[in-house]
Protein backbone atom coordinates (compact mmCIF):
# COMPACT_ATOMS: atom_id res chain seq x y z
CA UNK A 1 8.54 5.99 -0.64
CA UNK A 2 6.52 3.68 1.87
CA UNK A 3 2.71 3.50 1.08
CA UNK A 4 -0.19 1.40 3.20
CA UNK A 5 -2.64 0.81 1.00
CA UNK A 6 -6.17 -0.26 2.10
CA UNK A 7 -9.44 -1.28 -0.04
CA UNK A 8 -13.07 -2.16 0.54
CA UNK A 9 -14.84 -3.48 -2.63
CA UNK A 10 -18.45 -5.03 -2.56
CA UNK A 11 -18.40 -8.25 -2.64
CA UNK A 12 -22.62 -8.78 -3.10
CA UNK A 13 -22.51 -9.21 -6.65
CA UNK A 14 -20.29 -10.93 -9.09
CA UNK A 15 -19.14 -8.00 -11.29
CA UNK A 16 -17.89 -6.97 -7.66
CA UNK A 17 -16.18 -10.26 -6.38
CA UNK A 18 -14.45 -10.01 -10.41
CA UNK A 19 -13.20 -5.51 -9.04
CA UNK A 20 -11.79 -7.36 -5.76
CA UNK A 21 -9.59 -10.09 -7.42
CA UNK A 22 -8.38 -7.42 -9.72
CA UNK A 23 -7.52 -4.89 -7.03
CA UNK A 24 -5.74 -7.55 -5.55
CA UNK A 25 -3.81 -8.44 -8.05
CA UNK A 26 -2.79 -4.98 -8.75
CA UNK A 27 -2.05 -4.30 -5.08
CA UNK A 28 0.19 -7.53 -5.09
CA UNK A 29 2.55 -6.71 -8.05
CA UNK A 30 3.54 -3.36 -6.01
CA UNK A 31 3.76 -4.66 -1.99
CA UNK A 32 3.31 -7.37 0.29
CA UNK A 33 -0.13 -8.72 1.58
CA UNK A 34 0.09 -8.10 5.12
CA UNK A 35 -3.54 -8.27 5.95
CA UNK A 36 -6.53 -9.67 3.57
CA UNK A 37 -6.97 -5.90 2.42
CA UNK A 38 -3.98 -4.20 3.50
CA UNK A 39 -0.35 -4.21 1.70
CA UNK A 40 2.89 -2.35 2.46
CA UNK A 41 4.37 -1.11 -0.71
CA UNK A 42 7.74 0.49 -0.93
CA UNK A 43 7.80 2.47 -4.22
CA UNK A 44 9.44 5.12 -6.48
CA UNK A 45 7.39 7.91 -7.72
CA UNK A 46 6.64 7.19 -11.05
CA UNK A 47 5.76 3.40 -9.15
CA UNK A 48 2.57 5.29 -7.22
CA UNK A 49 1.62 7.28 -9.95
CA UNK A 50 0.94 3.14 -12.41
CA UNK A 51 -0.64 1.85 -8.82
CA UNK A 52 -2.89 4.79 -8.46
CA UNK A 53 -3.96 4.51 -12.23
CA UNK A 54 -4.02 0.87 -11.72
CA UNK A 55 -6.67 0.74 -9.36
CA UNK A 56 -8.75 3.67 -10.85
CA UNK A 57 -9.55 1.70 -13.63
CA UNK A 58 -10.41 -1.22 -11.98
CA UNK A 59 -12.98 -0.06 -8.81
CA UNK A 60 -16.57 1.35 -9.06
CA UNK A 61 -16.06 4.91 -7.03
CA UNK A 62 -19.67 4.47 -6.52
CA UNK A 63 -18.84 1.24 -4.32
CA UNK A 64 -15.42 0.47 -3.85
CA UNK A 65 -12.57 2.43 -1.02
CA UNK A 66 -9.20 2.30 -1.86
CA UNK A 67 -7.07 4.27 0.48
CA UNK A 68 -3.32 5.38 0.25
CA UNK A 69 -1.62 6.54 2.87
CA UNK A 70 2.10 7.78 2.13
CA UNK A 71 4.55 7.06 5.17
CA UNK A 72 7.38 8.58 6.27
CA UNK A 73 10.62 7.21 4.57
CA UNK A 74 11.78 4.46 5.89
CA UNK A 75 8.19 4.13 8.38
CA UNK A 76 7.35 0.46 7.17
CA UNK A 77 11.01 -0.33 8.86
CA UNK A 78 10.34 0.80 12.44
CA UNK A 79 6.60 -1.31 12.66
CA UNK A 80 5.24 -2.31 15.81
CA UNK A 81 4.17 -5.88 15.12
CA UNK A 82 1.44 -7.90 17.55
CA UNK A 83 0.30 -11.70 17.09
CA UNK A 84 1.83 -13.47 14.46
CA UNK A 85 5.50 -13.28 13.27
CA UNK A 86 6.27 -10.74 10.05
CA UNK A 87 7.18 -13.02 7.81
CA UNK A 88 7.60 -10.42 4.92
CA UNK A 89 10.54 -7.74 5.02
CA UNK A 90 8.89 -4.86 3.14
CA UNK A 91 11.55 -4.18 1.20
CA UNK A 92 12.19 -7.77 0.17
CA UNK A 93 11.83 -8.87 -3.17
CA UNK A 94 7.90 -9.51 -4.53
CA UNK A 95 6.87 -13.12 -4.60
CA UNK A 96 4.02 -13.35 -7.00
């Protein structure tokens, strides 16, 4: 399946700069970074279900956004890119 995933953590304190590292980590073991808060993720299932526990442990619901959106098959393929070259193919290996 082809996810976007987007996140807003507070950044004002330090316990929140320590959620926003984390959530980026996790983000970046399952997709590619293609903005500063924004990945493309092509997963499995059972790959969603880890990510989705993943960041539930890790953000303050009180504070933090972390949105999912679930894509057509094969959407992150057909992407109308502006600005600066896609450097990433989506479905490419991770480079971590």
């Amino acid at each position: 399946m082809d996810l976007l995933v987007t996140y807003d953590v507070e950044t004002v304190t330090p316990k929140g700069q320590r959620r926003l590292r984390k959530v980026a980590k996790i983000c970046e073991a399952y997709g590619h970074r293609v903005q500063k808060s924004v990945f493309e993720v092509v997963c499995r299932d059972t790959d969603k279900v880890r990510l989705v526990a993943a960041l539930q442990e890790v953000i303050d619901p009180t504070q933090d956004s972390v949105r999912i959106y679930r894509l057509p098959a094969h959407a992150l393929d057909d992407v109308e890119h502006l600005g600066k070259p896609r450097l990433i193919d989506p479905r490419g290996p991770l480079v971590i």
